[in-house]
C-alpha atoms as a PDB file:
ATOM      1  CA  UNK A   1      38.891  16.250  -5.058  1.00  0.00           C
ATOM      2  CA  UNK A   2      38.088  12.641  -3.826  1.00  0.00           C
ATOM      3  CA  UNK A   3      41.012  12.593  -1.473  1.00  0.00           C
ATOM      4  CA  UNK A   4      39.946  16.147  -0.455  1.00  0.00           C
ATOM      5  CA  UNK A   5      36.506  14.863   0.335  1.00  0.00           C
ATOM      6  CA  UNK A   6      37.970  12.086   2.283  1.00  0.00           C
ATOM      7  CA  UNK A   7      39.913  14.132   4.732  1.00  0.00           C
ATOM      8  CA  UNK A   8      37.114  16.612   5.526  1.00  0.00           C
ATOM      9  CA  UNK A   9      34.426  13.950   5.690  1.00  0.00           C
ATOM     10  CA  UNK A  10      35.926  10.264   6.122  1.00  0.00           C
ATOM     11  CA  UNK A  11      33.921   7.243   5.012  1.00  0.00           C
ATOM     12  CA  UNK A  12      32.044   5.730   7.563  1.00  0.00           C
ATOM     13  CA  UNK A  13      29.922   2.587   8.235  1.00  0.00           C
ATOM     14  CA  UNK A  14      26.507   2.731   8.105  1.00  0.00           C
ATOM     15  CA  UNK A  15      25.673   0.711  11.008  1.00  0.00           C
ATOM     16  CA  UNK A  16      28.347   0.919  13.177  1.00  0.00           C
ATOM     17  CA  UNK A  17      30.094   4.087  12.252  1.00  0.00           C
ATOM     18  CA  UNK A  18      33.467   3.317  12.291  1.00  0.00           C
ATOM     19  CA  UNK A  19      35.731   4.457   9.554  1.00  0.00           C
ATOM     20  CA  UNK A  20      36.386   2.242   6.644  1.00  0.00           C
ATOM     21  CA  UNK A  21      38.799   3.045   3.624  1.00  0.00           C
ATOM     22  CA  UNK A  22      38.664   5.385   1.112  1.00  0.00           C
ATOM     23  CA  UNK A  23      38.156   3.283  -1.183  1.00  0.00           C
ATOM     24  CA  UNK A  24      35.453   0.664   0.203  1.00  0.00           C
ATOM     25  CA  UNK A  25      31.683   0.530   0.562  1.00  0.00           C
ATOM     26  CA  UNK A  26      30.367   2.584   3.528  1.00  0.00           C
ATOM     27  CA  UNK A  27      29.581  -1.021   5.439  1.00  0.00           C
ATOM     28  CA  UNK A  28      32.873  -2.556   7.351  1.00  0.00           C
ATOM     29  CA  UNK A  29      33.260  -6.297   6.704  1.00  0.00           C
ATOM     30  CA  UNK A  30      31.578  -7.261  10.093  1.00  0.00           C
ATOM     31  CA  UNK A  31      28.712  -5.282   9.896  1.00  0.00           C
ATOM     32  CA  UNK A  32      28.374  -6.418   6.022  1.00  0.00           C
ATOM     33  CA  UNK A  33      28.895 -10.736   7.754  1.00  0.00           C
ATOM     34  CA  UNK A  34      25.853  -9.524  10.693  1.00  0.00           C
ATOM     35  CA  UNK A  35      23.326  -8.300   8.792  1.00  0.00           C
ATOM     36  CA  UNK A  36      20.735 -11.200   9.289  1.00  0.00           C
ATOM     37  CA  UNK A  37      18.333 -13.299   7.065  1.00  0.00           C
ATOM     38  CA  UNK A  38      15.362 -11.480   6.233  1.00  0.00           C
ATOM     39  CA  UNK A  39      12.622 -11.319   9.205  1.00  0.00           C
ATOM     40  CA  UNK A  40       8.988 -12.229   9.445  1.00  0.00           C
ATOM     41  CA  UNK A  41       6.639 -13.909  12.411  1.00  0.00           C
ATOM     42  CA  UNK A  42       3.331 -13.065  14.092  1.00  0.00           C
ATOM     43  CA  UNK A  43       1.660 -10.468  13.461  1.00  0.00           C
ATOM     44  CA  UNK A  44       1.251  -7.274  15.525  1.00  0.00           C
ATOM     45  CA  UNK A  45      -1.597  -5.068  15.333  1.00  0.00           C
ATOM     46  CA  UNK A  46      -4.409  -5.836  13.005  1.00  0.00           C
ATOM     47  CA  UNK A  47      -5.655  -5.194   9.180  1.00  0.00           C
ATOM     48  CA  UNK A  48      -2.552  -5.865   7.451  1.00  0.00           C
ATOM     49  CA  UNK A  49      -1.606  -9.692   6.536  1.00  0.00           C
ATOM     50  CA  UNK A  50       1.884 -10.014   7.342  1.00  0.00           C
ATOM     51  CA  UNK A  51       5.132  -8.005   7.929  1.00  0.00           C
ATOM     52  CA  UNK A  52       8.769  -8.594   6.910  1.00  0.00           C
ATOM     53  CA  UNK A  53      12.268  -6.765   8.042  1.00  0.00           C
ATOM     54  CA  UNK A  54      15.683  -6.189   7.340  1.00  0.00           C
ATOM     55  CA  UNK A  55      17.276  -5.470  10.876  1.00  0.00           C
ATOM     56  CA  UNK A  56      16.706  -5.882  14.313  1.00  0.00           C
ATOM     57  CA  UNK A  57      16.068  -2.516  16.017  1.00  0.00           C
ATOM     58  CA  UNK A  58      18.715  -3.071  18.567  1.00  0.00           C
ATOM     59  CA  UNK A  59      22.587  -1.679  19.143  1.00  0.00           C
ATOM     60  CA  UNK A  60      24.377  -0.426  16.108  1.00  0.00           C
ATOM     61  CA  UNK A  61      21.563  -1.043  14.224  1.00  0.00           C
ATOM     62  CA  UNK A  62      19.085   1.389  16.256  1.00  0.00           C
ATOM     63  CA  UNK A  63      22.096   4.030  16.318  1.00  0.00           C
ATOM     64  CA  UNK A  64      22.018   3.727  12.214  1.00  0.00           C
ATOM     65  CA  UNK A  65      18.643   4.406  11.968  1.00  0.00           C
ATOM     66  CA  UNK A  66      18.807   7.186  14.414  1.00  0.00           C
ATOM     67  CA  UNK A  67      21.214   8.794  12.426  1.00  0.00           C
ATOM     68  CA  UNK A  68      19.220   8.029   9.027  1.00  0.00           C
ATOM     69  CA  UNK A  69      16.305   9.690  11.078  1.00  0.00           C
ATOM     70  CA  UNK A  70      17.149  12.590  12.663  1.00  0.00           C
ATOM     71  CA  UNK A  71      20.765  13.424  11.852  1.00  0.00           C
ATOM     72  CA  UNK A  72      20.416  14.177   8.136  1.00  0.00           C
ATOM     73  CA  UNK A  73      22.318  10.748   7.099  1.00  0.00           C
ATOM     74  CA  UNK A  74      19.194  10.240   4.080  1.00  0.00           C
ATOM     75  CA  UNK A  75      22.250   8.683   1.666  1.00  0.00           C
ATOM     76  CA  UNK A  76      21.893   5.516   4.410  1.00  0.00           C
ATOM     77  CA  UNK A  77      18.893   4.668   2.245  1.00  0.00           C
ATOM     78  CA  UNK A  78      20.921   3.988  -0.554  1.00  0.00           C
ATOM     79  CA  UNK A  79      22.276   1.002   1.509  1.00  0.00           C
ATOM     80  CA  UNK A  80      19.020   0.308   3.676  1.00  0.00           C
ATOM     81  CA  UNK A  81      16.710  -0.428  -0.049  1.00  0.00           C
ATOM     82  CA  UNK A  82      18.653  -3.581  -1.199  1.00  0.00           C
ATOM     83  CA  UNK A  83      18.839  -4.938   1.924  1.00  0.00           C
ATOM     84  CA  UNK A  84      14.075  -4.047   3.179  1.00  0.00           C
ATOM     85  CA  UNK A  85      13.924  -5.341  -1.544  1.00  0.00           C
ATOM     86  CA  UNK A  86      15.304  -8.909  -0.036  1.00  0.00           C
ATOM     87  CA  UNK A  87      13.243  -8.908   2.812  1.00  0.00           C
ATOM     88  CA  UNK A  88      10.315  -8.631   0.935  1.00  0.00           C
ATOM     89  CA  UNK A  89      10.608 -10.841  -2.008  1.00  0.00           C
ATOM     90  CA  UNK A  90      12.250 -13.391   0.334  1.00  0.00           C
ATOM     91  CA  UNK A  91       9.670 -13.021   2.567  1.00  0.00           C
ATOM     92  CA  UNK A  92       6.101 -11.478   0.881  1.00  0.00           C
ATOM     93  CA  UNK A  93       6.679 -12.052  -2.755  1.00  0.00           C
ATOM     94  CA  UNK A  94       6.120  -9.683  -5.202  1.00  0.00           C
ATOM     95  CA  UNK A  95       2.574  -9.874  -6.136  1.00  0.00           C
ATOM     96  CA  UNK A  96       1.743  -5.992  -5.706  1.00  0.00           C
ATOM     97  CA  UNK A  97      -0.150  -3.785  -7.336  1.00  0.00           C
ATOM     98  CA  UNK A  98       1.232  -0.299  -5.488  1.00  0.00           C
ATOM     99  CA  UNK A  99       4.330   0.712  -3.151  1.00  0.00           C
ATOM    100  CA  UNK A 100       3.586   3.281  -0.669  1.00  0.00           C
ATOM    101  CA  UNK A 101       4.574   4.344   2.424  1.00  0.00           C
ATOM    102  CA  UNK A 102       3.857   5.759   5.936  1.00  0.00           C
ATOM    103  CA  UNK A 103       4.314   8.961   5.647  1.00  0.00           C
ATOM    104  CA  UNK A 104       5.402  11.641   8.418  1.00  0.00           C
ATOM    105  CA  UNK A 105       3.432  14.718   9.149  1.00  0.00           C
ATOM    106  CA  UNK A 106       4.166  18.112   6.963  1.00  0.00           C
ATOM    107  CA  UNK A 107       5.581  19.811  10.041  1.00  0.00           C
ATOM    108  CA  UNK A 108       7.822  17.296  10.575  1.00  0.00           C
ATOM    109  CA  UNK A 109       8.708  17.036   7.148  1.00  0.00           C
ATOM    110  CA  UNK A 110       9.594  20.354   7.157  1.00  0.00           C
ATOM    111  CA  UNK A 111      11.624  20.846  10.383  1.00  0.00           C
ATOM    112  CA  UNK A 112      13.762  17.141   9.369  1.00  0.00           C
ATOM    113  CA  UNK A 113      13.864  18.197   5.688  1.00  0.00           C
ATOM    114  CA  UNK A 114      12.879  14.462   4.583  1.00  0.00           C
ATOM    115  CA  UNK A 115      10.614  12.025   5.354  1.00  0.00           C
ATOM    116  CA  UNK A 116      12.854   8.705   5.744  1.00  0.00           C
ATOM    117  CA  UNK A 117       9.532   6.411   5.181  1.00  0.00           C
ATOM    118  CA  UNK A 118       9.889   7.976   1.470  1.00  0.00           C
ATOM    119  CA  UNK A 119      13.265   7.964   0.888  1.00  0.00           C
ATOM    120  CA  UNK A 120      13.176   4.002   1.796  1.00  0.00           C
ATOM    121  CA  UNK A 121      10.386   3.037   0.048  1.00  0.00           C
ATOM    122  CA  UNK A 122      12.250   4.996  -3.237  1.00  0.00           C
ATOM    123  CA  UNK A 123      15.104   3.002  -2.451  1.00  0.00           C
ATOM    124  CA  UNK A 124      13.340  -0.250  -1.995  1.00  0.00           C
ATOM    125  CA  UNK A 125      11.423   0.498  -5.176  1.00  0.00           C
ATOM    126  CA  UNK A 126      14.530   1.287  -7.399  1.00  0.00           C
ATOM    127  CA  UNK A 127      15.182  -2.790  -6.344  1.00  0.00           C
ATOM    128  CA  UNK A 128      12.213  -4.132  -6.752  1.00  0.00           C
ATOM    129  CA  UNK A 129      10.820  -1.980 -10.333  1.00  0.00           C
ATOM    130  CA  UNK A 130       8.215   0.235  -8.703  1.00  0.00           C
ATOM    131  CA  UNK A 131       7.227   3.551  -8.143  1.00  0.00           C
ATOM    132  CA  UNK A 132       6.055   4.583  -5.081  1.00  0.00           C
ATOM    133  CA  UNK A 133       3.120   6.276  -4.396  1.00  0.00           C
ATOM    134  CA  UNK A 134       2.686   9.091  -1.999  1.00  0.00           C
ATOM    135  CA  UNK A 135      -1.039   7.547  -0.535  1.00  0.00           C
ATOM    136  CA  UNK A 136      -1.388   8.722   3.068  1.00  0.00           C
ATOM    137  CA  UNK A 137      -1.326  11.765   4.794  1.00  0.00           C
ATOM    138  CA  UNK A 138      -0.242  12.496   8.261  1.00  0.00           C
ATOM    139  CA  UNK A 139      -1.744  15.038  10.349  1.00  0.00           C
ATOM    140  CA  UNK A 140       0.598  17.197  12.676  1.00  0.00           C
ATOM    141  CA  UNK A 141      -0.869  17.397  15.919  1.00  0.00           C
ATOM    142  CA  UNK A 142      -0.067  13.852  16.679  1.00  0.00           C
ATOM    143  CA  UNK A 143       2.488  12.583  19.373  1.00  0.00           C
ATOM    144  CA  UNK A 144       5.470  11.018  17.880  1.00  0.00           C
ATOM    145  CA  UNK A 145       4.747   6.952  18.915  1.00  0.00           C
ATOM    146  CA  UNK A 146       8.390   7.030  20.290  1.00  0.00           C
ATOM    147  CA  UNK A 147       7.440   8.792  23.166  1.00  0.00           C
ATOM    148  CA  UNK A 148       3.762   6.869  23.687  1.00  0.00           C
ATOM    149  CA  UNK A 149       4.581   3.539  26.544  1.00  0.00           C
ATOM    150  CA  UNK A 150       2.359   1.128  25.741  1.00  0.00           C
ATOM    151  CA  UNK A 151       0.442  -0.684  22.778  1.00  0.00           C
ATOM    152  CA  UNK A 152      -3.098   0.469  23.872  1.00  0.00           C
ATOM    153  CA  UNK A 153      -1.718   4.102  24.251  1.00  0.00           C
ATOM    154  CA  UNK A 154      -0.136   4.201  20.967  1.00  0.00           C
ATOM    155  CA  UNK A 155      -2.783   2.807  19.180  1.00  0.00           C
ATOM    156  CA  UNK A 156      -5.295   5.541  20.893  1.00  0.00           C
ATOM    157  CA  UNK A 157      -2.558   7.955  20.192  1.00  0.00           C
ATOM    158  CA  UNK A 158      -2.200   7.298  16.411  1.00  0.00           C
ATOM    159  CA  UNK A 159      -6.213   6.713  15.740  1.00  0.00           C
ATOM    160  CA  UNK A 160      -7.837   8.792  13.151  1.00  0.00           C
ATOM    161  CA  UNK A 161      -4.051   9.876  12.357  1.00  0.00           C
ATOM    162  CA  UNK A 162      -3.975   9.094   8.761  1.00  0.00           C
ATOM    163  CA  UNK A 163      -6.429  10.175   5.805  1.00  0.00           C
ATOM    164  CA  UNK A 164      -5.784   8.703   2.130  1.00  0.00           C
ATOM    165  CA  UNK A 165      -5.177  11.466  -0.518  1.00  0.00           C
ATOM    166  CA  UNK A 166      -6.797   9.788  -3.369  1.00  0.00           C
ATOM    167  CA  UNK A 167      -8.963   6.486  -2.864  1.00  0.00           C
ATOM    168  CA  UNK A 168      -9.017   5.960  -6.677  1.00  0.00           C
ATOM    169  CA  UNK A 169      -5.176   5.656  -6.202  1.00  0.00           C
ATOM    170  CA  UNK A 170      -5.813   2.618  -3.907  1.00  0.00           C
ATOM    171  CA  UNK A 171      -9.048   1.182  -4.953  1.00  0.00           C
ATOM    172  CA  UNK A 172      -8.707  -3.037  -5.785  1.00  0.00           C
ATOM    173  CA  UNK A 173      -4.551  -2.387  -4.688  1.00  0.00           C
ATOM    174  CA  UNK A 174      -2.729  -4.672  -3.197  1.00  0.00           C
ATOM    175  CA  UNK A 175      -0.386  -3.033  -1.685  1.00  0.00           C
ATOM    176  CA  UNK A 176       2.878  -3.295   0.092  1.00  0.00           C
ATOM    177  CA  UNK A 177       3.635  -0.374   2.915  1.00  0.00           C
ATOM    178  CA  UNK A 178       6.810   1.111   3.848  1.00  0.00           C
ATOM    179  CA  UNK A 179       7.756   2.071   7.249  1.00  0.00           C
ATOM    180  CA  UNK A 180      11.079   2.464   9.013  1.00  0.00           C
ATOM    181  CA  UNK A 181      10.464   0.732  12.646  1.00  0.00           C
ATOM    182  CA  UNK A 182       7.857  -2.020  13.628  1.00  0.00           C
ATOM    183  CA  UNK A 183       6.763  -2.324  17.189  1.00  0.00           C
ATOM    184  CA  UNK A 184       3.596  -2.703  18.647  1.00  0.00           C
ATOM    185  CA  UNK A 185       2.307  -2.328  15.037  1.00  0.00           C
ATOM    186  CA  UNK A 186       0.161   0.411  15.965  1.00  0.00           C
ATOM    187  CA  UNK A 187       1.461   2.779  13.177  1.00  0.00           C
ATOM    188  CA  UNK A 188       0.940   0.227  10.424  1.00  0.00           C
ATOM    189  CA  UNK A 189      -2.645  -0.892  11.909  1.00  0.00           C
ATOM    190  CA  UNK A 190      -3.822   2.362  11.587  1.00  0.00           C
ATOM    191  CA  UNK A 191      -2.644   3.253   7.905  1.00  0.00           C
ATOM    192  CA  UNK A 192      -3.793  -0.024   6.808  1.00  0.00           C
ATOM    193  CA  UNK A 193      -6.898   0.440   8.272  1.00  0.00           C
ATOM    194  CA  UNK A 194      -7.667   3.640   6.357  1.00  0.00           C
ATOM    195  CA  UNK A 195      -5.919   2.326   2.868  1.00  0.00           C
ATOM    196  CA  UNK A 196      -8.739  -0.530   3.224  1.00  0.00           C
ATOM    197  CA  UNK A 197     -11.189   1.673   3.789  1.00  0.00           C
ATOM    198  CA  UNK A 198     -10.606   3.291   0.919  1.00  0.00           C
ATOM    199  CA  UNK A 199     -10.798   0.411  -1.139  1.00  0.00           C
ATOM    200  CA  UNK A 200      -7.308  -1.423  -1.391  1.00  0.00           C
ATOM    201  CA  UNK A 201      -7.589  -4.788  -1.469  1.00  0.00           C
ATOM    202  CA  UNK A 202      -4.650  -6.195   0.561  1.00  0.00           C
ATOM    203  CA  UNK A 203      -1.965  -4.728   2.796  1.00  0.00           C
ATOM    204  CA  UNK A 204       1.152  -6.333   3.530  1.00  0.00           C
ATOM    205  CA  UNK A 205       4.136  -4.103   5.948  1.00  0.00           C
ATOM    206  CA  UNK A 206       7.976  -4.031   4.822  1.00  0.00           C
ATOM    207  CA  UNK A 207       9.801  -2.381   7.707  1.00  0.00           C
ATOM    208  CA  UNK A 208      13.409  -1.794   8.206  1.00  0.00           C
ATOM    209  CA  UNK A 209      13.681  -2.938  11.367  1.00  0.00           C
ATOM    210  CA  UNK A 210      11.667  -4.187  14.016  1.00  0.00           C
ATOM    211  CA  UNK A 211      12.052  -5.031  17.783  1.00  0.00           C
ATOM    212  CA  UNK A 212      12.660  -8.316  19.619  1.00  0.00           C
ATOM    213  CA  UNK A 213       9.020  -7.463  21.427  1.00  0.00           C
END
């Protein structure tokens, strides 16, 4: 059956998608030597404290998470946890009270069949003993930030984007968010902003990758 499995639907790497043996881990021995020290630096956006990645959202890296994002490759996630789980205790600690993550809209949901913020933040959770914590709701009629150009138009574009399900969930939290990309830091401005004003205490960001700019 394995072998079987093997013909119809080879192993691949994760990041750069070449085929690896049959028998080896779904990350080829260069990808597995480039995968850098965990990443921090200056904040972007406001409300949260500080931020901390994986990857760098650039060449077989980006490709990866494309295909974890829109080409139903959710297993990647599987490989992606371990990797965010280092990032943040290397990087943020773990004094936390709650893992969450942002989440994507219900339509979206829907048409994808996942939300990849979830399945990460499951993954990085597994690592680090927590459950996460489905906080923040997304509504639909809200331009994906890919397609927004600048900071100030994806912050307008993502304002008033988020509501929290249940502030008693967050109240006196400190909590650590999960999202997939950081960029301008518009996306994780704007859910921090509502988690604190529903009463958490802290926010810190763990994304899986993040841009050079």
């Amino acid at each position: 059956m394995d072998l079987i499995k093997d013909l119809l639907w080879p192993r691949r790497c994760v990041i750069c998608h070449k085929l690896v043996g049959p028998d080896a881990e779904r990350l080829c021995p260069d990808c597995a030597a480039a995968i850098p020290e965990p990443i921090s630096g200056a904040r972007r956006g406001s409300h949260y404290r500080r931020w901390a990645a994986a990857l760098w959202y650039e060449g077989d890296c980006r490709a990866s998470i494309l295909r974890f994002k829109f080409s139903d490759c959710r297993f990647y996630a599987r490989y992606y946890g371990p990797w965010l789980a280092k990032a943040v205790e290397e990087r943020l600690g773990r004094d936390f009270d709650l893992l969450t993550y942002v989440a994507v809209s219900p339509l979206r949901r829907w048409r994808r069949g996942y939300d990849q913020s979830e399945l990460l933040a499951q993954a990085v959770g597994k690592a680090l003993g927590m459950k996460p914590v489905s906080t923040l709701q997304k509504r639909s009629r809200v331009r994906p930030q890919s397609r927004t150009l600048g900071p100030e138009e994806r912050q307008q574009n993502i304002h008033g984007a988020f509501r929290v399900r249940d502030p008693e969930a967050v109240r006196g939290k400190r909590i650590l968010l999960i999202d997939d990309v950081l960029t301008t830091g518009a996306t994780v401005s704007e859910a921090s902003r509502v988690l604190l004003e529903a009463g958490a205490k802290s926010v810190d960001v763990a994304a899986l990758a993040v841009t050079q700019a």
